[in-house]
PDB file of N, CA and C in Angstrom:
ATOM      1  N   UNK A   1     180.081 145.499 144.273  1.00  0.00           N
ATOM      2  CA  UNK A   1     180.582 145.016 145.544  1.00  0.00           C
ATOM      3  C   UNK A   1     181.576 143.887 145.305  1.00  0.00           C
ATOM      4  N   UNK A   2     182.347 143.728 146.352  1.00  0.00           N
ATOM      5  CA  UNK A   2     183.318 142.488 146.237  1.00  0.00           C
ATOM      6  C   UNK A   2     182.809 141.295 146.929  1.00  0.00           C
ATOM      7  N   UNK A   3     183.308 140.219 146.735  1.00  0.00           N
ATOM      8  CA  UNK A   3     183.192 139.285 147.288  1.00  0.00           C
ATOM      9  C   UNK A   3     184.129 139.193 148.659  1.00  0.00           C
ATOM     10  N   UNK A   4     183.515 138.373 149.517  1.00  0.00           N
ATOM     11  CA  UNK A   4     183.765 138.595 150.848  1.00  0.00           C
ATOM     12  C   UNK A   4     184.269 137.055 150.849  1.00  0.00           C
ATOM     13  N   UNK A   5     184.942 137.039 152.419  1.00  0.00           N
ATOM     14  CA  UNK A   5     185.495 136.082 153.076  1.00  0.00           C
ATOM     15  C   UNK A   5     184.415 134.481 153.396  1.00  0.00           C
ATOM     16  N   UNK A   6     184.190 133.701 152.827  1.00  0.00           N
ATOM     17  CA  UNK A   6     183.298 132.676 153.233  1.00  0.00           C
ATOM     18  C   UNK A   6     184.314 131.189 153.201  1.00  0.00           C
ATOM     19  N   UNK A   7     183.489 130.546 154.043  1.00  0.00           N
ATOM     20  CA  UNK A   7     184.179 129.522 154.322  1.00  0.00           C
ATOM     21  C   UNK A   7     183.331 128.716 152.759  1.00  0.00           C
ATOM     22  N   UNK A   8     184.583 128.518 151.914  1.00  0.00           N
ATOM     23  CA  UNK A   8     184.179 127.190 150.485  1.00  0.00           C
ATOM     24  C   UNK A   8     183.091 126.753 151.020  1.00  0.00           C
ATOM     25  N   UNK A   9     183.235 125.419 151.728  1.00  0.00           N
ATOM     26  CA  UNK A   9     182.693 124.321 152.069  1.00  0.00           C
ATOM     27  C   UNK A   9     180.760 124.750 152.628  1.00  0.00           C
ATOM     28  N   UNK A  10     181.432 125.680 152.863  1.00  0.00           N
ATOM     29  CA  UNK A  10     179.702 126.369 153.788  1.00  0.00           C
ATOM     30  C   UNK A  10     178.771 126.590 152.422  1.00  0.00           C
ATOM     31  N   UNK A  11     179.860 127.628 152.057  1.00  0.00           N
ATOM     32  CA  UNK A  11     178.970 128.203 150.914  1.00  0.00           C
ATOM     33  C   UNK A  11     178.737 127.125 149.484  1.00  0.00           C
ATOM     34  N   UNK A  12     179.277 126.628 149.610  1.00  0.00           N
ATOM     35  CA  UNK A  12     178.771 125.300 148.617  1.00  0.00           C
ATOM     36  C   UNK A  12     177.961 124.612 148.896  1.00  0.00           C
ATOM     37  N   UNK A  13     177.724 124.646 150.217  1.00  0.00           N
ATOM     38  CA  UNK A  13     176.238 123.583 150.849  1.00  0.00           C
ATOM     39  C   UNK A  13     175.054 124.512 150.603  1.00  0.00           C
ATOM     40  N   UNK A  14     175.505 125.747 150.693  1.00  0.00           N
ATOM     41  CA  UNK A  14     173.985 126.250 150.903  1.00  0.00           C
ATOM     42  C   UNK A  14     173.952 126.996 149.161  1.00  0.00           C
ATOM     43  N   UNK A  15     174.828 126.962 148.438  1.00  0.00           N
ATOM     44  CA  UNK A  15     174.695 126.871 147.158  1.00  0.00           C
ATOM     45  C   UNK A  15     173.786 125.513 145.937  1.00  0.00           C
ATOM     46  N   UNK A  16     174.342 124.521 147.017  1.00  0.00           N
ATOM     47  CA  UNK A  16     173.555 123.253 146.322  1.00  0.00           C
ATOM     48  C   UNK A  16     172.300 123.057 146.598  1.00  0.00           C
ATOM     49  N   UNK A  17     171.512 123.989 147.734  1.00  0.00           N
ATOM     50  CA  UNK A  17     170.324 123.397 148.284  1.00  0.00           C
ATOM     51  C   UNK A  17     169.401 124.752 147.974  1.00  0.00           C
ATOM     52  N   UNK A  18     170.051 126.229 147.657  1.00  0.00           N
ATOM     53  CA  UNK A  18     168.925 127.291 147.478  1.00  0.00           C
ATOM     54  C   UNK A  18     168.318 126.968 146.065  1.00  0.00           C
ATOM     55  N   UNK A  19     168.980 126.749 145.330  1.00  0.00           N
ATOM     56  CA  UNK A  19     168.117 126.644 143.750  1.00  0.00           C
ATOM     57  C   UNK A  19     166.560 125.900 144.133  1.00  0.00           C
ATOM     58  N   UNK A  20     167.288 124.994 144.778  1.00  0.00           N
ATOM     59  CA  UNK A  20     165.868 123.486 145.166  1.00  0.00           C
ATOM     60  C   UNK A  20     164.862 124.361 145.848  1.00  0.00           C
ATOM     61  N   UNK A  21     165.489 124.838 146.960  1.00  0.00           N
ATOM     62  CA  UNK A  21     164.703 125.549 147.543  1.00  0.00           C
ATOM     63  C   UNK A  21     163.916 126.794 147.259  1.00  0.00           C
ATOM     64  N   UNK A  22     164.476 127.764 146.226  1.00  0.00           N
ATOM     65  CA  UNK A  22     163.594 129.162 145.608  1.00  0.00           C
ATOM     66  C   UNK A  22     162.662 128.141 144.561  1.00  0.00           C
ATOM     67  N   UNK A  23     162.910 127.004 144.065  1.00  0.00           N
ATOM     68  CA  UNK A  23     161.786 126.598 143.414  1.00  0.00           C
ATOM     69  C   UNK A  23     160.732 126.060 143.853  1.00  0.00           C
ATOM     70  N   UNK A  24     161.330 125.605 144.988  1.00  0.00           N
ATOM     71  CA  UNK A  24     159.984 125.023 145.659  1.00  0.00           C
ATOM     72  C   UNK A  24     158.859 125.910 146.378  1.00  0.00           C
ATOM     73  N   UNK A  25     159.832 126.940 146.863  1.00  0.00           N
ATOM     74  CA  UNK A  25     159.375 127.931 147.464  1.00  0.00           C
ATOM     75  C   UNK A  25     158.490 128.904 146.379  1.00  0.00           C
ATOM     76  N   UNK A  26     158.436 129.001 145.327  1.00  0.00           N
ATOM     77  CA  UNK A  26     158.144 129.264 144.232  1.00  0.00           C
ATOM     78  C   UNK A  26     156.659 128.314 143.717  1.00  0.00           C
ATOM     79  N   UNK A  27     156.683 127.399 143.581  1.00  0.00           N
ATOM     80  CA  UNK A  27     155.758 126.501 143.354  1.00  0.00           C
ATOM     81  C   UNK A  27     154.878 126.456 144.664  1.00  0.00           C
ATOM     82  N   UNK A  28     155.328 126.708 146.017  1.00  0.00           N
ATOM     83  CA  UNK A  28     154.380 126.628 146.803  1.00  0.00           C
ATOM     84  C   UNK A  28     153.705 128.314 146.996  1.00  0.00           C
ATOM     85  N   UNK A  29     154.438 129.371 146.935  1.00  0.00           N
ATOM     86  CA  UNK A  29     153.748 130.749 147.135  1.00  0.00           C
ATOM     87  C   UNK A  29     154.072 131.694 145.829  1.00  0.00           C
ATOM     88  N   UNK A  30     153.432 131.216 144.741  1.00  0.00           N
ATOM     89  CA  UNK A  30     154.137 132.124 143.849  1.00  0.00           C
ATOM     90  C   UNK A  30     153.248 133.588 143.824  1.00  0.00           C
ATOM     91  N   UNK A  31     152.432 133.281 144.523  1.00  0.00           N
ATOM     92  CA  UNK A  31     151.871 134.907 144.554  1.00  0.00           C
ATOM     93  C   UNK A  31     153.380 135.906 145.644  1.00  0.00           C
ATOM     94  N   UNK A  32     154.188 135.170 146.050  1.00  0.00           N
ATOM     95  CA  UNK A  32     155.106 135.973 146.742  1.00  0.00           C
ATOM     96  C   UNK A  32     156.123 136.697 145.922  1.00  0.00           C
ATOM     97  N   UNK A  33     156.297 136.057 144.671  1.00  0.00           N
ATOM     98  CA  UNK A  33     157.546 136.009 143.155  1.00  0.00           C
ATOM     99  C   UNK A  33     156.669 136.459 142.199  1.00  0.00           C
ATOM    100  N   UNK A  34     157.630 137.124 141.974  1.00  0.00           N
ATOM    101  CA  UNK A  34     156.984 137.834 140.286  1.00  0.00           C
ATOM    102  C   UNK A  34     157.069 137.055 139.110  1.00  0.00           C
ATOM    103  N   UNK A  35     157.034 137.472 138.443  1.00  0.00           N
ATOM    104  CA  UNK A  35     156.924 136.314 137.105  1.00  0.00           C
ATOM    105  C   UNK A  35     158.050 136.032 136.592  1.00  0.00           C
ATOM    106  N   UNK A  36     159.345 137.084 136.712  1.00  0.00           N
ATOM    107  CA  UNK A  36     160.240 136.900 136.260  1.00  0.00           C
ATOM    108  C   UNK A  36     161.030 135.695 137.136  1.00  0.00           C
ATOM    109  N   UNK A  37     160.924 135.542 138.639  1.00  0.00           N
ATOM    110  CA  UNK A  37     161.229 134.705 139.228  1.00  0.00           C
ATOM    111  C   UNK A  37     160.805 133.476 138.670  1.00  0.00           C
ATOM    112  N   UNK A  38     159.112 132.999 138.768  1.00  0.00           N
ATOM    113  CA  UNK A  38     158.517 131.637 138.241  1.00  0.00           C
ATOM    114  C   UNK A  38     158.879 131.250 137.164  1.00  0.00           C
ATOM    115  N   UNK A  39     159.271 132.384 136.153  1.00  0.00           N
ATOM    116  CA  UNK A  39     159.845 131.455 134.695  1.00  0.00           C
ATOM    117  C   UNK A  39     161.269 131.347 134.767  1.00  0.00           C
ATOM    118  N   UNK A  40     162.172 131.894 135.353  1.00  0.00           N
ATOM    119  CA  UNK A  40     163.353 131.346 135.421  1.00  0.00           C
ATOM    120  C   UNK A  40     164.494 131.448 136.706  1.00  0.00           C
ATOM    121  N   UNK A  41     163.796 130.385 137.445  1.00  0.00           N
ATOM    122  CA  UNK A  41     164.323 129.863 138.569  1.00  0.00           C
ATOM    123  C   UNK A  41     165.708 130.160 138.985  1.00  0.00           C
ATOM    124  N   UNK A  42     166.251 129.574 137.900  1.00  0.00           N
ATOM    125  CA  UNK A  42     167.700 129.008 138.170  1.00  0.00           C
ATOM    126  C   UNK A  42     168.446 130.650 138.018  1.00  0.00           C
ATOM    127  N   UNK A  43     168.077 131.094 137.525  1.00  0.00           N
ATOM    128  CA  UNK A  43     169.105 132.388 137.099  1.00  0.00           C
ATOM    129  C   UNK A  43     168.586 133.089 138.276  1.00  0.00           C
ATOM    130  N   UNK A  44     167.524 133.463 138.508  1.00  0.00           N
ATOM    131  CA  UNK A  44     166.979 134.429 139.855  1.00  0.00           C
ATOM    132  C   UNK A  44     168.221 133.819 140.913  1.00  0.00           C
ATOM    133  N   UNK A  45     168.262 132.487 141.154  1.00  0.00           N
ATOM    134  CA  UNK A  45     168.833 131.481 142.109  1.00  0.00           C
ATOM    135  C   UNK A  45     170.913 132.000 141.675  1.00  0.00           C
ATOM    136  N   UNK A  46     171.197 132.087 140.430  1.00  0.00           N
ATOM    137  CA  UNK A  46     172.725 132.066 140.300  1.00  0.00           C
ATOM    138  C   UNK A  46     172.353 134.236 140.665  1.00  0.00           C
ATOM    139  N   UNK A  47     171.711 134.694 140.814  1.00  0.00           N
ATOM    140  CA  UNK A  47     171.899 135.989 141.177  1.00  0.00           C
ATOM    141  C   UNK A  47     172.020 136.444 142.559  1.00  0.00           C
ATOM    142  N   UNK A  48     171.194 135.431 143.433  1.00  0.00           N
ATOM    143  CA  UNK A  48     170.762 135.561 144.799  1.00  0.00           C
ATOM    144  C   UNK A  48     172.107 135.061 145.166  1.00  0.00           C
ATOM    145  N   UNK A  49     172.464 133.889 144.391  1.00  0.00           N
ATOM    146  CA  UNK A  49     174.295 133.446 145.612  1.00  0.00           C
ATOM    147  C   UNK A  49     175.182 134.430 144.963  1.00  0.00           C
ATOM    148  N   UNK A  50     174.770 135.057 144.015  1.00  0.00           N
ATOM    149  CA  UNK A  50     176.082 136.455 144.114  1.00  0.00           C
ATOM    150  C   UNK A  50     176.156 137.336 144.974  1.00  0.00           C
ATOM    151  N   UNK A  51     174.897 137.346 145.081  1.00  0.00           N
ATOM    152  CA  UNK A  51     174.462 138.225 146.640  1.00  0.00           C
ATOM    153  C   UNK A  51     174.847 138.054 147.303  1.00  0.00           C
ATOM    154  N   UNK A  52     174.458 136.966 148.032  1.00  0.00           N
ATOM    155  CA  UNK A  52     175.126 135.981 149.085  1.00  0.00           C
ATOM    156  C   UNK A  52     176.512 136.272 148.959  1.00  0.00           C
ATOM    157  N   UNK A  53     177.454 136.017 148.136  1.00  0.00           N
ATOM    158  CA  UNK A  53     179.008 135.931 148.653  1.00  0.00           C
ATOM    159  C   UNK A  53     179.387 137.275 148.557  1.00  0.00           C
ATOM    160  N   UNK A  54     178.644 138.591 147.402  1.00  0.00           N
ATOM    161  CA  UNK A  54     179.132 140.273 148.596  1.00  0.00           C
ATOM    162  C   UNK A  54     178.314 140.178 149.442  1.00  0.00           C
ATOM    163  N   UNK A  55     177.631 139.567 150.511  1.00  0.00           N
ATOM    164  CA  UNK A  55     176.774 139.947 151.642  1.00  0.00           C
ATOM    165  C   UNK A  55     175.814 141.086 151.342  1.00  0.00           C
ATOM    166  N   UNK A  56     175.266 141.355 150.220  1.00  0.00           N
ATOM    167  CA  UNK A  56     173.844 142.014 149.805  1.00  0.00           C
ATOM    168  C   UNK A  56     172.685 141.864 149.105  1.00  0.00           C
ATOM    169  N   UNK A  57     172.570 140.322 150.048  1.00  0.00           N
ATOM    170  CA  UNK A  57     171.510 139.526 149.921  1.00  0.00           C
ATOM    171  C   UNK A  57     170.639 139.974 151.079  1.00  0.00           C
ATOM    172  N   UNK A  58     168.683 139.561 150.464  1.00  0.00           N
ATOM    173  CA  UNK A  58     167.973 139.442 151.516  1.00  0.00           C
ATOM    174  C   UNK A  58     167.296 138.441 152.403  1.00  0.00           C
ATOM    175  N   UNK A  59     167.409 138.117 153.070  1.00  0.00           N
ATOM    176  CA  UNK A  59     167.195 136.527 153.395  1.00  0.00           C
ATOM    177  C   UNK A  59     165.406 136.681 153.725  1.00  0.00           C
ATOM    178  N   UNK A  60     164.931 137.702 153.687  1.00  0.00           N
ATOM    179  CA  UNK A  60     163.624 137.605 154.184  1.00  0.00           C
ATOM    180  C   UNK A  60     162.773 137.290 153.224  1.00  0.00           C
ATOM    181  N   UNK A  61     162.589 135.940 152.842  1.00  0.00           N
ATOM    182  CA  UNK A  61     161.233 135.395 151.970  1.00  0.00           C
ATOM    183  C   UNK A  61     161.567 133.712 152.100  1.00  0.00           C
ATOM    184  N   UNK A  62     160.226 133.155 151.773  1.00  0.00           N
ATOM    185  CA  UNK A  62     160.629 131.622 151.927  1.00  0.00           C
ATOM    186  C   UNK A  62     161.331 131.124 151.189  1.00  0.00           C
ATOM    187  N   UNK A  63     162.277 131.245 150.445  1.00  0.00           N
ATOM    188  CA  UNK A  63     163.388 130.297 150.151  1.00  0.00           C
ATOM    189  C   UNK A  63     163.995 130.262 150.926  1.00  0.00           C
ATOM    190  N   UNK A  64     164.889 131.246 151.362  1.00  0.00           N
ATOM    191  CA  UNK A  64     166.019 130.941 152.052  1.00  0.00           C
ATOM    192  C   UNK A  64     165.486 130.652 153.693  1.00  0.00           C
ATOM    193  N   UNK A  65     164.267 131.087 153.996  1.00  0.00           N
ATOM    194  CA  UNK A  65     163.363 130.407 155.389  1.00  0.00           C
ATOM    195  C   UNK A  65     163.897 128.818 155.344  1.00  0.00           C
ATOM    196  N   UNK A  66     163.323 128.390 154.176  1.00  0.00           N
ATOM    197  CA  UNK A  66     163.422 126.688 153.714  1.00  0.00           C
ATOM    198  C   UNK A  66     164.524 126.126 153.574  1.00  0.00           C
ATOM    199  N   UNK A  67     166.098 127.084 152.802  1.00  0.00           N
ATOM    200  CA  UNK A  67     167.200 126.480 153.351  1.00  0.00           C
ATOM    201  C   UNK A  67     168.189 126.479 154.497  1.00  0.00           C
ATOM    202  N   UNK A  68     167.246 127.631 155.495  1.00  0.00           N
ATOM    203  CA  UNK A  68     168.090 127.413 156.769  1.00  0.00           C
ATOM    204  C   UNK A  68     167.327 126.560 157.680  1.00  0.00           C
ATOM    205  N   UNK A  69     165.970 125.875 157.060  1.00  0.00           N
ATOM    206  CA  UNK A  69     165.639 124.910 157.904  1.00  0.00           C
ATOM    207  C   UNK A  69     166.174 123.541 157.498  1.00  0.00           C
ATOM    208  N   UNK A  70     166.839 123.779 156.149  1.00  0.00           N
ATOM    209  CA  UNK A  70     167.789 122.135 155.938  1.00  0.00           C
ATOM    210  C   UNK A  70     168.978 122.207 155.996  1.00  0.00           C
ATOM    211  N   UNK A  71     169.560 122.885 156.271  1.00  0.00           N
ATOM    212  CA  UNK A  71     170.401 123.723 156.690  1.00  0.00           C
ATOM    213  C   UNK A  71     170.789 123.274 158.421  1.00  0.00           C
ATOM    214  N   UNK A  72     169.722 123.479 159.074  1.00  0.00           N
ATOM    215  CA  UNK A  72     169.575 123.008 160.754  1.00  0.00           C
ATOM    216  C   UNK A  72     169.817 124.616 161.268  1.00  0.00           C
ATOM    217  N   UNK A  73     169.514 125.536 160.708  1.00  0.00           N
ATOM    218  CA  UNK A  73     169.927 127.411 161.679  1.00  0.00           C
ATOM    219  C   UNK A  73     169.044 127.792 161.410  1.00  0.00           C
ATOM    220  N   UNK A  74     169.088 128.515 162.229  1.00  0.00           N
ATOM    221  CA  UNK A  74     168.162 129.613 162.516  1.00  0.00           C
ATOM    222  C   UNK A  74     168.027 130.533 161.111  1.00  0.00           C
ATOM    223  N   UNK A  75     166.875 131.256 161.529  1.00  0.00           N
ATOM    224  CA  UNK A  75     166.141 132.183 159.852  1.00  0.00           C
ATOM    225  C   UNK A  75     166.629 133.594 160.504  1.00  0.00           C
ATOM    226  N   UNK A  76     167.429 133.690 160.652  1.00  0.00           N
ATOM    227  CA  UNK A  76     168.311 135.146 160.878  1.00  0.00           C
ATOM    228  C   UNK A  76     169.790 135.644 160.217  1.00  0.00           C
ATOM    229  N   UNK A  77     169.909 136.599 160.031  1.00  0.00           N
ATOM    230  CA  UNK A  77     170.787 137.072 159.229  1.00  0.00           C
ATOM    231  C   UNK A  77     172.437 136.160 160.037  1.00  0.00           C
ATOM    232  N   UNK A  78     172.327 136.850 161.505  1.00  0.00           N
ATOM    233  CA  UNK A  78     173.012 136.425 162.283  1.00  0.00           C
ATOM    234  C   UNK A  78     173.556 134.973 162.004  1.00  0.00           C
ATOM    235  N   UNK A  79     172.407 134.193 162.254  1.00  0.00           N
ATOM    236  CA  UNK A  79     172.751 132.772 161.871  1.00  0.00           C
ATOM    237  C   UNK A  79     173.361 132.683 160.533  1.00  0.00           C
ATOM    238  N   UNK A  80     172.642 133.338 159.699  1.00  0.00           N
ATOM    239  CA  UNK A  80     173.280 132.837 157.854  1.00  0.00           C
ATOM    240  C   UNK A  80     174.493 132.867 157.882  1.00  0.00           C
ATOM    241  N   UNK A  81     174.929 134.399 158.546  1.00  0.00           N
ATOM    242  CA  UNK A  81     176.467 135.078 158.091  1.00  0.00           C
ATOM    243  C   UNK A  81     177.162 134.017 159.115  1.00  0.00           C
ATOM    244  N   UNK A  82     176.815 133.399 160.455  1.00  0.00           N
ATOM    245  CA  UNK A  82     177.908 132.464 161.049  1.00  0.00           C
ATOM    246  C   UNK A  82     178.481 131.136 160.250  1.00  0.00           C
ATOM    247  N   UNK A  83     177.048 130.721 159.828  1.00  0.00           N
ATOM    248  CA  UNK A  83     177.149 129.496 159.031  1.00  0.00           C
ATOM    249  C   UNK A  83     178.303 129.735 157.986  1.00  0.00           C
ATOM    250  N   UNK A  84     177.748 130.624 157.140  1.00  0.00           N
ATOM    251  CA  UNK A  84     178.808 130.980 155.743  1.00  0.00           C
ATOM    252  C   UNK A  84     179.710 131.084 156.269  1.00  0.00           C
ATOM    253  N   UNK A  85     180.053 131.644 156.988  1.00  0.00           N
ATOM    254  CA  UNK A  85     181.491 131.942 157.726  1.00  0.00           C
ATOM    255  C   UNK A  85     182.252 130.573 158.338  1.00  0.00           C
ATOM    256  N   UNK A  86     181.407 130.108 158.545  1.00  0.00           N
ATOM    257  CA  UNK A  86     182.054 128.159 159.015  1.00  0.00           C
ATOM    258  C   UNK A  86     182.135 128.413 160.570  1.00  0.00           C
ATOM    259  N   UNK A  87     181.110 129.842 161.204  1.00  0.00           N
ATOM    260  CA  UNK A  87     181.275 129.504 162.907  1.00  0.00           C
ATOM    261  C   UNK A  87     180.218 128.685 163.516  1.00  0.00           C
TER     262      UNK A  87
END
């Protein structure tokens, strides 16, 4: 897939705050993550924002629950794709 249209600035905010967040989210439900997730965070995390910028990401599990609540949006696709988008 290609990479899509995102507003920089968006997607750099919510780039700086998912890592924090799949780990925490991780440390608090790891019966939700497989093992390959719990031992290496950060790479699960640089795979998920590739996702994120072709738009074939899934937002349904608590990480990304946790960064659209620091974030300030809503836990819907709807919301994610406005945000990224800078609407």
């Amino acid at each position: 897939m290609t990479k899509r249209s995102l507003n920089p600035a968006r997607f750099a905010q919510f780039a700086a705050i998912y890592p924090e967040c799949l780990a925490q989210a991780v440390a608090s439900k790891p019966e939700a993550y497989g093992p390959q997730v719990q031992s290496s965070v950060q790479n699960v995390a640089t795979k998920m924002l590739a996702a994120v910028e072709t738009g074939s990401y899934n937002h349904n599990g608590p990480s990304f629950k946790l960064a659209c609540k620091r974030l300030g949006i809503r836990f819907t696709r709807t919301a994610i794709e406005a945000f990224l988008a800078g609407n």
